[in-house]
Protein backbone atom coordinates (compact mmCIF):
# COMPACT_ATOMS: atom_id res chain seq x y z
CA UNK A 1 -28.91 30.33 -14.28
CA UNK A 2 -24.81 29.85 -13.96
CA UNK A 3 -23.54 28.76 -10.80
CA UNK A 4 -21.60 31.37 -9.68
CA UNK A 5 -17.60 30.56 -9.78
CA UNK A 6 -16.08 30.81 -5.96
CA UNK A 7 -12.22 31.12 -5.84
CA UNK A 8 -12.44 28.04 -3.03
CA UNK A 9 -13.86 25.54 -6.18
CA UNK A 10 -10.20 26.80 -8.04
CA UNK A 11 -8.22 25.61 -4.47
CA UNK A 12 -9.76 22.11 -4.31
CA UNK A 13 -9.70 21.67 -8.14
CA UNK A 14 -5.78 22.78 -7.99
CA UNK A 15 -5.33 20.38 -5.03
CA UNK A 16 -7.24 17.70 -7.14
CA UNK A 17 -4.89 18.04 -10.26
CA UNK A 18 -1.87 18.66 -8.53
CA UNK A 19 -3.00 15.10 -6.73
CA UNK A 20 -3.65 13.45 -9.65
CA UNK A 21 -0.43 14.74 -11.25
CA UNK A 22 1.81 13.44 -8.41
CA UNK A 23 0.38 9.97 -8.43
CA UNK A 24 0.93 9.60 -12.09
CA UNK A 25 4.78 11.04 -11.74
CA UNK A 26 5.11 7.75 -8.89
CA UNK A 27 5.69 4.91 -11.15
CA UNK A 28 5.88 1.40 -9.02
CA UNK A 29 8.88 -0.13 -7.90
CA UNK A 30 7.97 -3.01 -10.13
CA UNK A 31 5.56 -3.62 -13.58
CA UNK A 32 6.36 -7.51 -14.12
CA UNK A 33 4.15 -9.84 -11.64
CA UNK A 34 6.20 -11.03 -8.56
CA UNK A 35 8.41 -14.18 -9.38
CA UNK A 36 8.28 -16.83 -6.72
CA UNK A 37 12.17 -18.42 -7.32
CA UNK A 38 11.99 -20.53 -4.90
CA UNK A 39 9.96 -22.41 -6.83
CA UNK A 40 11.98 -22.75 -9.53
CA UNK A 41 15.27 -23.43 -7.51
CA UNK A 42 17.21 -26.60 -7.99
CA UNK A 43 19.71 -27.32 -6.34
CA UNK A 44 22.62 -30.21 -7.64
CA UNK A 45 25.28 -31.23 -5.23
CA UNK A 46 29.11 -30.59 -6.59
CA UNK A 47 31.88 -31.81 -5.20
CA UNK A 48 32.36 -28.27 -3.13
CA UNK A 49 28.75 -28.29 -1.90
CA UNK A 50 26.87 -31.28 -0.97
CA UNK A 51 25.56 -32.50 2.46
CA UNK A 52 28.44 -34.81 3.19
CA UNK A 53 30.58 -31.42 3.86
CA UNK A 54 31.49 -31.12 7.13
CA UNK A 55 30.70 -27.37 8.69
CA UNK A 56 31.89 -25.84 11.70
CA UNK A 57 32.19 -22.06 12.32
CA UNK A 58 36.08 -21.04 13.42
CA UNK A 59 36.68 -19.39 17.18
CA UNK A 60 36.06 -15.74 15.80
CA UNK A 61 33.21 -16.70 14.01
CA UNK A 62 31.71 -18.90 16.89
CA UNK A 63 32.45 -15.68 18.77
CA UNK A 64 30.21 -13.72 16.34
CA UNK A 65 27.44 -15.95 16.03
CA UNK A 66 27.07 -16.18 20.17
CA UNK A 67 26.88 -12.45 20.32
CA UNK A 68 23.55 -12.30 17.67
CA UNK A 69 22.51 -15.82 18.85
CA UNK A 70 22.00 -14.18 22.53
CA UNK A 71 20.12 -11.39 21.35
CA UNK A 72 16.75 -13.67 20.56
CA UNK A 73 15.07 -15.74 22.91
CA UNK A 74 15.50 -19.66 23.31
């Protein structure tokens, strides 16, 4: 009338708990819900950082931004 006990049902019921206990030990990286700033992103020119500002990388940066520029295609 009992189902007779077989030492393989203890293996894959130890594999199963030790299983479940490791995934509940792994907490995620995050709980809140992803925030999308760009959305919310404003920004307001200043006198140090508005369009108008001329920009122009310096010989050691130009240098610099050849080498990584070179590694990508056209």
């Amino acid at each position: 009338m009992f189902a007779r006990f077989r030492p393989s049902m203890l293996n894959t019921a130890a594999a199963r708990s030790a299983q479940a206990l490791r995934a509940s030990a792994c907490r995620q990286f995050s709980a809140t819900s992803l925030a999308r700033s760009d959305a919310i992103f404003i920004h307001r020119d200043t006198p140090e950082n508005n369009p108008s500002i001329p920009f122009k990388f310096d010989s050691k940066n130009m240098d610099e931004a050849k080498k990584i520029i070179a590694k990508y295609p056209p």
